[in-house]
C-alpha atoms as a PDB file:
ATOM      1  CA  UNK A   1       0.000   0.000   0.000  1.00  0.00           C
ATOM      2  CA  UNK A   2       1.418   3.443  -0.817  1.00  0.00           C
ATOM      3  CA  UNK A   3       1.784   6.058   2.063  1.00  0.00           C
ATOM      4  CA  UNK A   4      -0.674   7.974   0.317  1.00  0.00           C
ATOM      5  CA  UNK A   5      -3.484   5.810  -0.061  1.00  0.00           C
ATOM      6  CA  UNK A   6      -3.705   5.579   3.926  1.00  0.00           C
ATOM      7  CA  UNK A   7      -5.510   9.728   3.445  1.00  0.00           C
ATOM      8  CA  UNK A   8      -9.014  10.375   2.336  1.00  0.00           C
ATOM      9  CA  UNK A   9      -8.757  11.028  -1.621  1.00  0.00           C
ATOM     10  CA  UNK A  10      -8.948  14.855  -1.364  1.00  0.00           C
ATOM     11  CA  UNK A  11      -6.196  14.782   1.620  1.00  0.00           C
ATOM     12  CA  UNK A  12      -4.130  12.679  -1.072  1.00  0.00           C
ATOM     13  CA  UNK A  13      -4.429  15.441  -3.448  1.00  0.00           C
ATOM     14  CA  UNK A  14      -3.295  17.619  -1.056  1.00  0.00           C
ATOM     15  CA  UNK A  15      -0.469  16.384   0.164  1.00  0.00           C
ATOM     16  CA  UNK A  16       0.779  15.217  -3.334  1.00  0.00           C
ATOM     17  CA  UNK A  17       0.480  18.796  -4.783  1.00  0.00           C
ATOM     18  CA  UNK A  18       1.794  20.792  -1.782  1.00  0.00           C
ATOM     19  CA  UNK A  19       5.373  20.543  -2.440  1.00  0.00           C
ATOM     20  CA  UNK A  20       4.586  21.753  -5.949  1.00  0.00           C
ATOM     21  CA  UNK A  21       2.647  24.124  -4.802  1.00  0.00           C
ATOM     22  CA  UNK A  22       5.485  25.322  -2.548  1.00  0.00           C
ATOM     23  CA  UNK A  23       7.963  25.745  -5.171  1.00  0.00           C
ATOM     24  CA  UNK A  24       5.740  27.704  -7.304  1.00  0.00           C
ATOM     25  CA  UNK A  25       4.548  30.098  -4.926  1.00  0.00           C
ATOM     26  CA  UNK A  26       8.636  30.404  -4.347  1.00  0.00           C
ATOM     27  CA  UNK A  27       9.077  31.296  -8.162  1.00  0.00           C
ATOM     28  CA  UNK A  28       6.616  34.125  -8.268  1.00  0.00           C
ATOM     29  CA  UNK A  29       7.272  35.630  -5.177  1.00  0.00           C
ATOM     30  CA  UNK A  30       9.870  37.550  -5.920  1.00  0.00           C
ATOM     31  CA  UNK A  31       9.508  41.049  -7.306  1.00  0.00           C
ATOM     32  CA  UNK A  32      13.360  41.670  -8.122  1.00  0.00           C
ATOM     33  CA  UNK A  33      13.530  39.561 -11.857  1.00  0.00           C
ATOM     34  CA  UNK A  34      14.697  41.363 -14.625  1.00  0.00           C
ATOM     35  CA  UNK A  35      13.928  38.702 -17.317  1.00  0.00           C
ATOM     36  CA  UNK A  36      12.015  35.985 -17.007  1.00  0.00           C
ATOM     37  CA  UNK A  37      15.108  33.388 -17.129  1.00  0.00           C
ATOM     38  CA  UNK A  38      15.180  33.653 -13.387  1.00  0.00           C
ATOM     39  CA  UNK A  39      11.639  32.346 -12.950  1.00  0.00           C
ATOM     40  CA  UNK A  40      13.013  29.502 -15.307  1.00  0.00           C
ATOM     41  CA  UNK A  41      16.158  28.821 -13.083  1.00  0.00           C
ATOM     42  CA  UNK A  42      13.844  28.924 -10.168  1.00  0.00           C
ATOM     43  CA  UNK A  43      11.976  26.348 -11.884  1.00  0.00           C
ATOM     44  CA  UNK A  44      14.657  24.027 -12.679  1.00  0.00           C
ATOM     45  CA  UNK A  45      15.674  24.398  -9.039  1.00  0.00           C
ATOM     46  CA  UNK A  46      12.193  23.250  -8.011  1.00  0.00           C
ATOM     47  CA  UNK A  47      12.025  20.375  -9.747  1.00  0.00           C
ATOM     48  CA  UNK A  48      15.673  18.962  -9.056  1.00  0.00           C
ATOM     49  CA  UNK A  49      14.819  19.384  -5.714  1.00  0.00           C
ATOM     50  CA  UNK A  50      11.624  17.026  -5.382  1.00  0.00           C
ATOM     51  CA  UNK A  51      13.148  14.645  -7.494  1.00  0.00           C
ATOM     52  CA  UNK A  52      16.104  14.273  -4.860  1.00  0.00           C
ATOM     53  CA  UNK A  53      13.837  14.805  -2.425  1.00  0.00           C
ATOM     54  CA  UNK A  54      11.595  12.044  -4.211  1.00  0.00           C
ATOM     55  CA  UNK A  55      14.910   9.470  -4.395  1.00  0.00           C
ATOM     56  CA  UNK A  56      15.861  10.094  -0.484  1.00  0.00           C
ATOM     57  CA  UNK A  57      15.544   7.668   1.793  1.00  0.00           C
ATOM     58  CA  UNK A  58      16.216  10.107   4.567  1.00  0.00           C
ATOM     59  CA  UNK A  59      13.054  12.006   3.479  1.00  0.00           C
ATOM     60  CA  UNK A  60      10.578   8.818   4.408  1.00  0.00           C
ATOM     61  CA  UNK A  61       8.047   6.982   2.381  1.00  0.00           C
ATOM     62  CA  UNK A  62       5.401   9.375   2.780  1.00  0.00           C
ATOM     63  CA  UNK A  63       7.393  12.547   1.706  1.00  0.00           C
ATOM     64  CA  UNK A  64       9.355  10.660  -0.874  1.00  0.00           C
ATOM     65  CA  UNK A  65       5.948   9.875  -2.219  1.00  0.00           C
ATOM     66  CA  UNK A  66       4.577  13.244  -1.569  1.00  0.00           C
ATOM     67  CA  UNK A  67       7.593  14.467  -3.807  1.00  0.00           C
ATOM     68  CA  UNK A  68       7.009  11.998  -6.429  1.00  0.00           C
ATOM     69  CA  UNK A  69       3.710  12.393  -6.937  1.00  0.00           C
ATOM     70  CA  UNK A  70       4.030  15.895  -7.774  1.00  0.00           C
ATOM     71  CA  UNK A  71       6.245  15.125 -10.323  1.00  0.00           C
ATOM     72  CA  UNK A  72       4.422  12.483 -11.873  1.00  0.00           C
ATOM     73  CA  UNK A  73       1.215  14.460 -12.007  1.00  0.00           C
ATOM     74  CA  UNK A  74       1.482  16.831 -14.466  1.00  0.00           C
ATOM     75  CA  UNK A  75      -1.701  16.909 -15.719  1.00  0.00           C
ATOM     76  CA  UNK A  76      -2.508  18.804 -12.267  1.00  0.00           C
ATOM     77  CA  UNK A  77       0.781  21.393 -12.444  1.00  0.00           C
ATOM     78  CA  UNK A  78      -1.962  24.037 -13.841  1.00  0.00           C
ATOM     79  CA  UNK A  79      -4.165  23.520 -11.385  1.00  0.00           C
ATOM     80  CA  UNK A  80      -2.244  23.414  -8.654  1.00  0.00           C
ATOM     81  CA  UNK A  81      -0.344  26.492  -9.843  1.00  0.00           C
ATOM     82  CA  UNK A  82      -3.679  28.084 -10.546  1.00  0.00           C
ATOM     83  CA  UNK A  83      -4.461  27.998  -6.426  1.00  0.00           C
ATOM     84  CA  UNK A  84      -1.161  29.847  -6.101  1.00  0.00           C
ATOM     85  CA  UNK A  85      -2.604  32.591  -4.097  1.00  0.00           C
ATOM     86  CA  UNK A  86      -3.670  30.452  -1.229  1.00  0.00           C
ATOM     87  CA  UNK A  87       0.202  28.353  -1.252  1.00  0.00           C
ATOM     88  CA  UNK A  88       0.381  29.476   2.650  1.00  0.00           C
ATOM     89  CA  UNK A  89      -3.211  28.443   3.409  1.00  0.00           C
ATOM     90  CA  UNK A  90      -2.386  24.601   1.286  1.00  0.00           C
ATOM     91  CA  UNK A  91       0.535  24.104   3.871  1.00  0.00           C
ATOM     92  CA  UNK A  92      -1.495  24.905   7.054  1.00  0.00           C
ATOM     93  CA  UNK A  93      -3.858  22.268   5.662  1.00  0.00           C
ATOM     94  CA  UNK A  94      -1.278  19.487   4.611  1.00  0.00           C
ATOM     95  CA  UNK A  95       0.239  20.404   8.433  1.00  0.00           C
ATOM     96  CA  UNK A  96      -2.936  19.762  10.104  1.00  0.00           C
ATOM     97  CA  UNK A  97      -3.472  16.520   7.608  1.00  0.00           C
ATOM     98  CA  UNK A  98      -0.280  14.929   8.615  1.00  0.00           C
ATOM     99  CA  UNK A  99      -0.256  15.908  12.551  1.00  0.00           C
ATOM    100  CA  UNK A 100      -3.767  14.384  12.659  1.00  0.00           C
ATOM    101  CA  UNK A 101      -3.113  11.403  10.445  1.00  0.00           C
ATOM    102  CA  UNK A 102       1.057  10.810  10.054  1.00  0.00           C
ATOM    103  CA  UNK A 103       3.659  10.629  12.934  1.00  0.00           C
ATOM    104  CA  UNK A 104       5.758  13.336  14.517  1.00  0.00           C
ATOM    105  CA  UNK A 105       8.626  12.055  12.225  1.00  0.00           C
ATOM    106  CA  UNK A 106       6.375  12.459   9.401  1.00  0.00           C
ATOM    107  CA  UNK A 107       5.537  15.621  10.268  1.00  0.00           C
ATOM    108  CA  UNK A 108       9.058  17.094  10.781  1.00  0.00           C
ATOM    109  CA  UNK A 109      10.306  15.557   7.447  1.00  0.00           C
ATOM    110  CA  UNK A 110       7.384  16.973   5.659  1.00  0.00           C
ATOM    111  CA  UNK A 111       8.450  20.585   7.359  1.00  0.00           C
ATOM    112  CA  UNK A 112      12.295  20.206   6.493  1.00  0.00           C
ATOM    113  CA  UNK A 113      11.165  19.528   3.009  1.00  0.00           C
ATOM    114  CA  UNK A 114       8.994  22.125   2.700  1.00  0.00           C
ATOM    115  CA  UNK A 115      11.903  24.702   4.177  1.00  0.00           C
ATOM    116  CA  UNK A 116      14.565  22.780   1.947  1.00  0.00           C
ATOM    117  CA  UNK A 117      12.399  23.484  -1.365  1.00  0.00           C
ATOM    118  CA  UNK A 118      11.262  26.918  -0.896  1.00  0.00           C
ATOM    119  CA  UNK A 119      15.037  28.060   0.325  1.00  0.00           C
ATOM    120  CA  UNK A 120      16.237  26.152  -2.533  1.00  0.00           C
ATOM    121  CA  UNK A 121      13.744  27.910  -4.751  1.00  0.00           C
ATOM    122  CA  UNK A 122      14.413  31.329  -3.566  1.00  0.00           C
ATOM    123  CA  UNK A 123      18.737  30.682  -3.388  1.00  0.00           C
ATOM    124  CA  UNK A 124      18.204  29.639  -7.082  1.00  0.00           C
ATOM    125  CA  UNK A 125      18.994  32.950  -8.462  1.00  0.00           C
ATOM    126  CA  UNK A 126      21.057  35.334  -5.378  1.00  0.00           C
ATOM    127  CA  UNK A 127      19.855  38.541  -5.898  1.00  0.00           C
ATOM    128  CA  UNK A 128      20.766  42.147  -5.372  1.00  0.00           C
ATOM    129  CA  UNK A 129      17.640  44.242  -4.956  1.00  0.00           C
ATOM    130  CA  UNK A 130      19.272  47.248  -5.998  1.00  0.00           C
ATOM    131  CA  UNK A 131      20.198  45.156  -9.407  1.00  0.00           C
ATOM    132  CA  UNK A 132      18.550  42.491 -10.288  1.00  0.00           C
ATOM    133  CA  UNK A 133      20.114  39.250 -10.596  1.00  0.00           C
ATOM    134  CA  UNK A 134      23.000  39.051  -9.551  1.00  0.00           C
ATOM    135  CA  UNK A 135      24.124  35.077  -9.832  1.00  0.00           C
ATOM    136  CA  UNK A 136      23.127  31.570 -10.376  1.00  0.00           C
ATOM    137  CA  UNK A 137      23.824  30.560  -6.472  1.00  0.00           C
ATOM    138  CA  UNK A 138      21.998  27.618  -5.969  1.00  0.00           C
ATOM    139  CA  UNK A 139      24.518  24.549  -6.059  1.00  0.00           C
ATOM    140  CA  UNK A 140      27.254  26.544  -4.577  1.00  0.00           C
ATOM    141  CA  UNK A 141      24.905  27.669  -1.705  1.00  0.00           C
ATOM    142  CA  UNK A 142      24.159  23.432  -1.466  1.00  0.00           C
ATOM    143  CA  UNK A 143      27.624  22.638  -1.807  1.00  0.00           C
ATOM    144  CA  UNK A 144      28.475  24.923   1.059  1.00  0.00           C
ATOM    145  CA  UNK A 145      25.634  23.224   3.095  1.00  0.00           C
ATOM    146  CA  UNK A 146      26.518  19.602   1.866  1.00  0.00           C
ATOM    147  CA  UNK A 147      26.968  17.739   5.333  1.00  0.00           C
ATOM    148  CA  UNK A 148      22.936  19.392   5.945  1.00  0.00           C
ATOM    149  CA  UNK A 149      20.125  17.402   3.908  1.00  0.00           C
ATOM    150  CA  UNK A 150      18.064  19.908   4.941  1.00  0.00           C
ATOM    151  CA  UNK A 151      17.615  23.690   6.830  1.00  0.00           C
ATOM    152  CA  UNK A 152      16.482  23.016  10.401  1.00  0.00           C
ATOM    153  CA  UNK A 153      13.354  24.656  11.195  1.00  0.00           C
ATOM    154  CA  UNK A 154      14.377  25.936  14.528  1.00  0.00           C
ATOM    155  CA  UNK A 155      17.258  27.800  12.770  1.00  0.00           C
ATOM    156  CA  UNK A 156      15.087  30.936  11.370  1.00  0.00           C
ATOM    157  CA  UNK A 157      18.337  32.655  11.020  1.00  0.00           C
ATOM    158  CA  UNK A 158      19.396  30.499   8.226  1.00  0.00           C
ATOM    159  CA  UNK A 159      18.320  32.243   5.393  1.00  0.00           C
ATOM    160  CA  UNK A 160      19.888  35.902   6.347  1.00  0.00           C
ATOM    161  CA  UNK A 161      23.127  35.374   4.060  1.00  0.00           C
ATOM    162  CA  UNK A 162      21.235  33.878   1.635  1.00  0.00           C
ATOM    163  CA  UNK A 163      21.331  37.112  -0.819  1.00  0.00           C
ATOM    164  CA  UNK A 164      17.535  36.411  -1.401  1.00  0.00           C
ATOM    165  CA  UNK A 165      15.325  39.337  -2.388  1.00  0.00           C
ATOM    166  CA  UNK A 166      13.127  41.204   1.110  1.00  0.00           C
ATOM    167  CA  UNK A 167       9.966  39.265  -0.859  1.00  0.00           C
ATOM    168  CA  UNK A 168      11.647  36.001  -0.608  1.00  0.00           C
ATOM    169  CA  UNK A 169      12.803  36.529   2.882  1.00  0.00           C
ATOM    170  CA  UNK A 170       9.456  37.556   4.117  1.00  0.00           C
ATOM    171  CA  UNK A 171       7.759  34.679   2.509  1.00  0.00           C
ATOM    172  CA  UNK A 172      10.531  32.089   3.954  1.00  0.00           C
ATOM    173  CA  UNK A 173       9.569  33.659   7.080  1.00  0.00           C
ATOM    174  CA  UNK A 174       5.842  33.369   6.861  1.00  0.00           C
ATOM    175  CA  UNK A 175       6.246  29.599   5.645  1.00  0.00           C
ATOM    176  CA  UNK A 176       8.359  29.265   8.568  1.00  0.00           C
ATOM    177  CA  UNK A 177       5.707  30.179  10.868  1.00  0.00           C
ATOM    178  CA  UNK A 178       2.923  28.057   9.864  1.00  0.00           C
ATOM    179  CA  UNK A 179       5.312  24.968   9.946  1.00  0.00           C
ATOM    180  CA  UNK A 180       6.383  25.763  13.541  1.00  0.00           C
ATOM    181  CA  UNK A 181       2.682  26.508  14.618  1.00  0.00           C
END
């Protein structure tokens, strides 16, 4: 049986689009792009994060599956992309879903990859708010951070020398607080 399939059918869809949902709301959050080629970096970003995040065993079944599904489901990308507006709302929700319904170690693996793809998402392109873009930052940002599979949520400092745009930081920041509530 997959992890999935243990939810209601509309608490499946859910949870198998938030991630996606996430990463999206990420990509249009930011109000510093010059071109559109960072929203495109930011995309790439998004997606080679849930596949690794959809190939880690240290992520668990459920959020490897989570991560997986919203790759495989493209037929749903518009519509989940549609809903962007309520992104922040959608997490709440999948929180509440998997406190009621998962484990705590579900929970806090769902939260670190929720933190891991939206600061992976936002680090995509460092920016310079004063400029622009300023660099593709992503990998060396990661490979700086390889020993850490993920941000810890308790560390809400993390994202300070990050170079991200204020609209990025503030949104980390919100996301932040509806994972820790």
């Amino acid at each position: 049986m997959s992890e999935l399939q243990r939810f209601v059918p509309v608490d499946q869809d859910t949870l198998a689009g938030i991630l996606y949902r996430v990463g999206h709301w990420m990509i249009h959050i930011d109000d510093t792009d010059i071109e559109e080629i960072s929203e495109k970096i930011e995309e790439e970003q998004m997606f080679a994060i849930l596949t690794k995040v959809a190939k880690s065993p240290k992520a668990g079944p459920l959020v490897c599956e989570m991560a997986a599904e919203a790759l495989r489901q493209k037929l749903s990308w518009p519509r989940w992309a549609a809903d962007d507006v309520d992104a922040l709302e959608e997490v709440g929700k999948a929180c509440r879903i998997i406190k009621s319904q998962g484990t705590r170690d579900e929970f806090v693996m769902f939260s670190k990859a929720v933190m891991m793809l939206a600061t992976g998402v936002a680090r995509a392109v460092r920016e310079d708010t004063e400029h622009g873009q300023k660099d593709e930052g992503y990998f060396s940002w990661l490979s700086e951070k390889a020993g850490n599979v993920v941000l810890a949520l308790t560390d809400g400092e993390a994202h300070k020398d990050m170079n991200i745009s204020p609209a990025e930081d503030s949104a980390l920041n919100e996301l932040l607080g509806i994972l820790k509530a």
